[in-house]
N, C-alpha and C. Protein backbone atom coordinates (compact mmCIF):
# COMPACT_ATOMS: atom_id res chain seq x y z
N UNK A 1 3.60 -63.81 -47.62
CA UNK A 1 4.60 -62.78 -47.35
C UNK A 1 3.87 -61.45 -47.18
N UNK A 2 4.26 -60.71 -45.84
CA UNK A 2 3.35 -59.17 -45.67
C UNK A 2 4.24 -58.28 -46.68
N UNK A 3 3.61 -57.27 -46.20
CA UNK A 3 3.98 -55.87 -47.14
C UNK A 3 4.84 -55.54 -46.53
N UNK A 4 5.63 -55.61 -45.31
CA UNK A 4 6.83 -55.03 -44.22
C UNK A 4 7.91 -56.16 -44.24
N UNK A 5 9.24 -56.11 -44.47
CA UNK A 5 10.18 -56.92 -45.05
C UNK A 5 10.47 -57.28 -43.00
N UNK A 6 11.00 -58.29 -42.93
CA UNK A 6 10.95 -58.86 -41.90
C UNK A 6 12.57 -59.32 -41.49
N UNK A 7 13.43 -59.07 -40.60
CA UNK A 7 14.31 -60.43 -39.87
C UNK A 7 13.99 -61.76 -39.55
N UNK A 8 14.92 -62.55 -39.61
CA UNK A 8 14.28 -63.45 -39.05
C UNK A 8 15.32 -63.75 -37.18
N UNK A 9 14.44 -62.79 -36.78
CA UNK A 9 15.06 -62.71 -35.46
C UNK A 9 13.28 -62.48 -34.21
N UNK A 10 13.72 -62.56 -33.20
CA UNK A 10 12.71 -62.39 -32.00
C UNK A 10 12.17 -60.89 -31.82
N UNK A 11 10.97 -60.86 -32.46
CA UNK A 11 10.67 -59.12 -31.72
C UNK A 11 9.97 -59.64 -29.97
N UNK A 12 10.67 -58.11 -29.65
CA UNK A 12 9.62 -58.15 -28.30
C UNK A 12 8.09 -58.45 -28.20
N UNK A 13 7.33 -58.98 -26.96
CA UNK A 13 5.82 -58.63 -26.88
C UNK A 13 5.76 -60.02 -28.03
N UNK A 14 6.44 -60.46 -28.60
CA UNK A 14 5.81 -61.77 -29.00
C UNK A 14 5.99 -62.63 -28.20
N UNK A 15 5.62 -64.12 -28.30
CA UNK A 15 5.09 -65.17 -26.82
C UNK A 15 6.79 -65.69 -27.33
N UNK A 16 6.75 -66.57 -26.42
CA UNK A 16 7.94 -66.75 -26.07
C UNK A 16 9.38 -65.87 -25.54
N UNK A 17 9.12 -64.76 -25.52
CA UNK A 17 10.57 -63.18 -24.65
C UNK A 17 10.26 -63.79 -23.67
N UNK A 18 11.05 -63.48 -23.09
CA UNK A 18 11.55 -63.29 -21.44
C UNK A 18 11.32 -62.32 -20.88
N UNK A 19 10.66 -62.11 -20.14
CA UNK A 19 10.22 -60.63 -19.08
C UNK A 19 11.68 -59.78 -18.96
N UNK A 20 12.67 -60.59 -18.62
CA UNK A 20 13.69 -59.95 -18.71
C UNK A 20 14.35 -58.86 -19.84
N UNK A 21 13.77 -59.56 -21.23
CA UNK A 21 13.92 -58.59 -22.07
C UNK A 21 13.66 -57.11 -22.47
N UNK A 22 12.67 -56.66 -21.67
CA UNK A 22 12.39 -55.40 -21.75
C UNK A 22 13.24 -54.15 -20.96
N UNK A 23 13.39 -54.54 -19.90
CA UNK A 23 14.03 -53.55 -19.07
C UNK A 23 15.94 -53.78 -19.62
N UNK A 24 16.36 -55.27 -20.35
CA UNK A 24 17.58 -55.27 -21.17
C UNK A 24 17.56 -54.29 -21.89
N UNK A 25 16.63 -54.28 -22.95
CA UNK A 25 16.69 -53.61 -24.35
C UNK A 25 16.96 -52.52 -23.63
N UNK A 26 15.72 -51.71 -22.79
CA UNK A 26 16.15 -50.18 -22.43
C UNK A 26 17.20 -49.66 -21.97
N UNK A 27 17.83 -50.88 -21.14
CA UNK A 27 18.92 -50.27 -20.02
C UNK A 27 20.45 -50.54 -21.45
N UNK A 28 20.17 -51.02 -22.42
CA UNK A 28 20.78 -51.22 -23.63
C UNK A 28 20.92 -49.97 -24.29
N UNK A 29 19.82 -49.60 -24.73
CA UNK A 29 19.15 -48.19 -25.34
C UNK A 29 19.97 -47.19 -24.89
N UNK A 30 19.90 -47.06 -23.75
CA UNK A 30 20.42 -46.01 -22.52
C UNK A 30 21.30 -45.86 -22.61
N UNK A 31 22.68 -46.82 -22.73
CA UNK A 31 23.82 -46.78 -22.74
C UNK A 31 24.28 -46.78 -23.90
N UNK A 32 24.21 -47.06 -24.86
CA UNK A 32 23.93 -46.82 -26.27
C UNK A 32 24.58 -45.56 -26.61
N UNK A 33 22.90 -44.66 -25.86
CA UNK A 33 23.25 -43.42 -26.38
C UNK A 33 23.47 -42.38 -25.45
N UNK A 34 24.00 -42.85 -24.37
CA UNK A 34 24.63 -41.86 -23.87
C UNK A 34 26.48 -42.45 -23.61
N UNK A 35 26.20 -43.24 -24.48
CA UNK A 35 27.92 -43.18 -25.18
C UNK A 35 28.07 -42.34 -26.34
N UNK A 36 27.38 -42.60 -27.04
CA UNK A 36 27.00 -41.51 -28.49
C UNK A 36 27.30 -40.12 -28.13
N UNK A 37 26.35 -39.75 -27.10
CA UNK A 37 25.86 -38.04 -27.35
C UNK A 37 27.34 -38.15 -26.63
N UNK A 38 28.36 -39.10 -25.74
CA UNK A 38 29.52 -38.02 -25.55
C UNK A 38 30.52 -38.16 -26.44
N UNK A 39 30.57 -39.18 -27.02
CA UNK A 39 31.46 -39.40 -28.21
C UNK A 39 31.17 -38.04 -29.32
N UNK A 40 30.10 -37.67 -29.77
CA UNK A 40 29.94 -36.45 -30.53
C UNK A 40 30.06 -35.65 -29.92
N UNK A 41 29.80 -35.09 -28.56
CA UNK A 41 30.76 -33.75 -27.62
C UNK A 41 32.01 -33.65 -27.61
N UNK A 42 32.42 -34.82 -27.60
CA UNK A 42 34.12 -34.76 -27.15
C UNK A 42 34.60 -34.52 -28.51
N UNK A 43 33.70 -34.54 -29.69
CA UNK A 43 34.31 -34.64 -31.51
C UNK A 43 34.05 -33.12 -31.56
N UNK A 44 32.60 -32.74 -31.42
CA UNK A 44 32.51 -31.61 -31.32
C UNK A 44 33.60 -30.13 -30.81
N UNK A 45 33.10 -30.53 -29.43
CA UNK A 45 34.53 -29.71 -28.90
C UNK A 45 35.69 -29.57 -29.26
N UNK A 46 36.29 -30.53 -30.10
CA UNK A 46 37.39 -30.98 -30.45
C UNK A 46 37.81 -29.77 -31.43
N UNK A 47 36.86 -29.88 -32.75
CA UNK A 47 36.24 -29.26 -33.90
C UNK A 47 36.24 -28.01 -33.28
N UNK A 48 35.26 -27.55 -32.26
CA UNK A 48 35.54 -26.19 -32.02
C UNK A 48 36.83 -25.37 -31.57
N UNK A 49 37.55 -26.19 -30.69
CA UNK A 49 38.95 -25.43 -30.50
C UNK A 49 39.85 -25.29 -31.39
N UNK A 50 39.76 -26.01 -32.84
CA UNK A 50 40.23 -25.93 -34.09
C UNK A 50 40.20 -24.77 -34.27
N UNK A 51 39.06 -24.32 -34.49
CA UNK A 51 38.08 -22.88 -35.31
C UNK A 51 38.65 -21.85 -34.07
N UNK A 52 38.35 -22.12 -32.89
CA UNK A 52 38.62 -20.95 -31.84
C UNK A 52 39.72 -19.91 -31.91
N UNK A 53 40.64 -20.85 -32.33
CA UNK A 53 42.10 -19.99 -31.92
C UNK A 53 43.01 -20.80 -33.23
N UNK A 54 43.07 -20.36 -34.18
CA UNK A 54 43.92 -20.98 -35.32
C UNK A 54 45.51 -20.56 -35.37
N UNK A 55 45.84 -19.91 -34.56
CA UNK A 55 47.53 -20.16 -34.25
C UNK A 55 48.25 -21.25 -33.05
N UNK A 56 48.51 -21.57 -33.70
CA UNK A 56 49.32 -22.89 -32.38
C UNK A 56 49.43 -22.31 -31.42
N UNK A 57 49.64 -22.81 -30.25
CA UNK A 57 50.00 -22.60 -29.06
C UNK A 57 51.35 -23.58 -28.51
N UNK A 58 52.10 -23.50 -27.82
CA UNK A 58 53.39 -24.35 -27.71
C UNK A 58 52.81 -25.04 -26.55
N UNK A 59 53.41 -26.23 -26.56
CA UNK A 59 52.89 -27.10 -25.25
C UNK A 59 52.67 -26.35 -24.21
N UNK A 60 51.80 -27.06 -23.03
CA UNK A 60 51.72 -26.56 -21.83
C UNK A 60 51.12 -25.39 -21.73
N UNK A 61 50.98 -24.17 -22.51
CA UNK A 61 50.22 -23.06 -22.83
C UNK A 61 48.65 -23.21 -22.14
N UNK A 62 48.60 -22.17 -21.54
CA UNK A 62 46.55 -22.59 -21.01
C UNK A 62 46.59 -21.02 -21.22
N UNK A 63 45.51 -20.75 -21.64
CA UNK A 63 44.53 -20.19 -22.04
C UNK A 63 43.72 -19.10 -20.76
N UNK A 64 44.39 -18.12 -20.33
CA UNK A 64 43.45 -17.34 -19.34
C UNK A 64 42.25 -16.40 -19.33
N UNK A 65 41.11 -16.93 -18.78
CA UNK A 65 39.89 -15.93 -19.39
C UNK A 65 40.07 -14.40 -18.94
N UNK A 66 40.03 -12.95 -19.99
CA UNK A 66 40.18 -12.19 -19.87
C UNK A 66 41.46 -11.40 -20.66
N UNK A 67 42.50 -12.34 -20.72
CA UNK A 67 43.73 -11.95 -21.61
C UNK A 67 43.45 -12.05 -23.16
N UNK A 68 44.61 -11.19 -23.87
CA UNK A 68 43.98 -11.16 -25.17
C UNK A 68 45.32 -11.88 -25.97
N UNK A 69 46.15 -13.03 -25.49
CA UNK A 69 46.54 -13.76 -25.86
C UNK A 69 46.57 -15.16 -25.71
């Protein structure tokens, strides 16, 4: 038994992968996290219009840049 605790699953670059596996994992990777970074923008933003303007607004209301209501 090594000093590094192990799965018992397939790492890459060992014999037996599939060539195919590499450009999977990444194009995996990729999408991954660019589901992430918008899932935390869209939370983010969310969070900030909280803080922005803390009096309700009544439906349908938009917001014009320059006015001070």
């Amino acid at each position: 038994m090594g000093f590094f605790p192990y799965l018992p699953i397939r790492i890459p670059y060992s014999p037996g992968i599939a060539h195919w596996w590499d450009p999977f994992w990444w194009l995996f990777q990729i999408i991954v996290m660019t589901v992430l970074l918008i899932s935390f923008r869209k939370v983010a933003l969310r969070i900030d219009d909280q803080f922005d303007d803390p009096k309700p607004k009544p439906p349908g209301h938009k917001h014009k840049p320059g006015s001070n209501s």
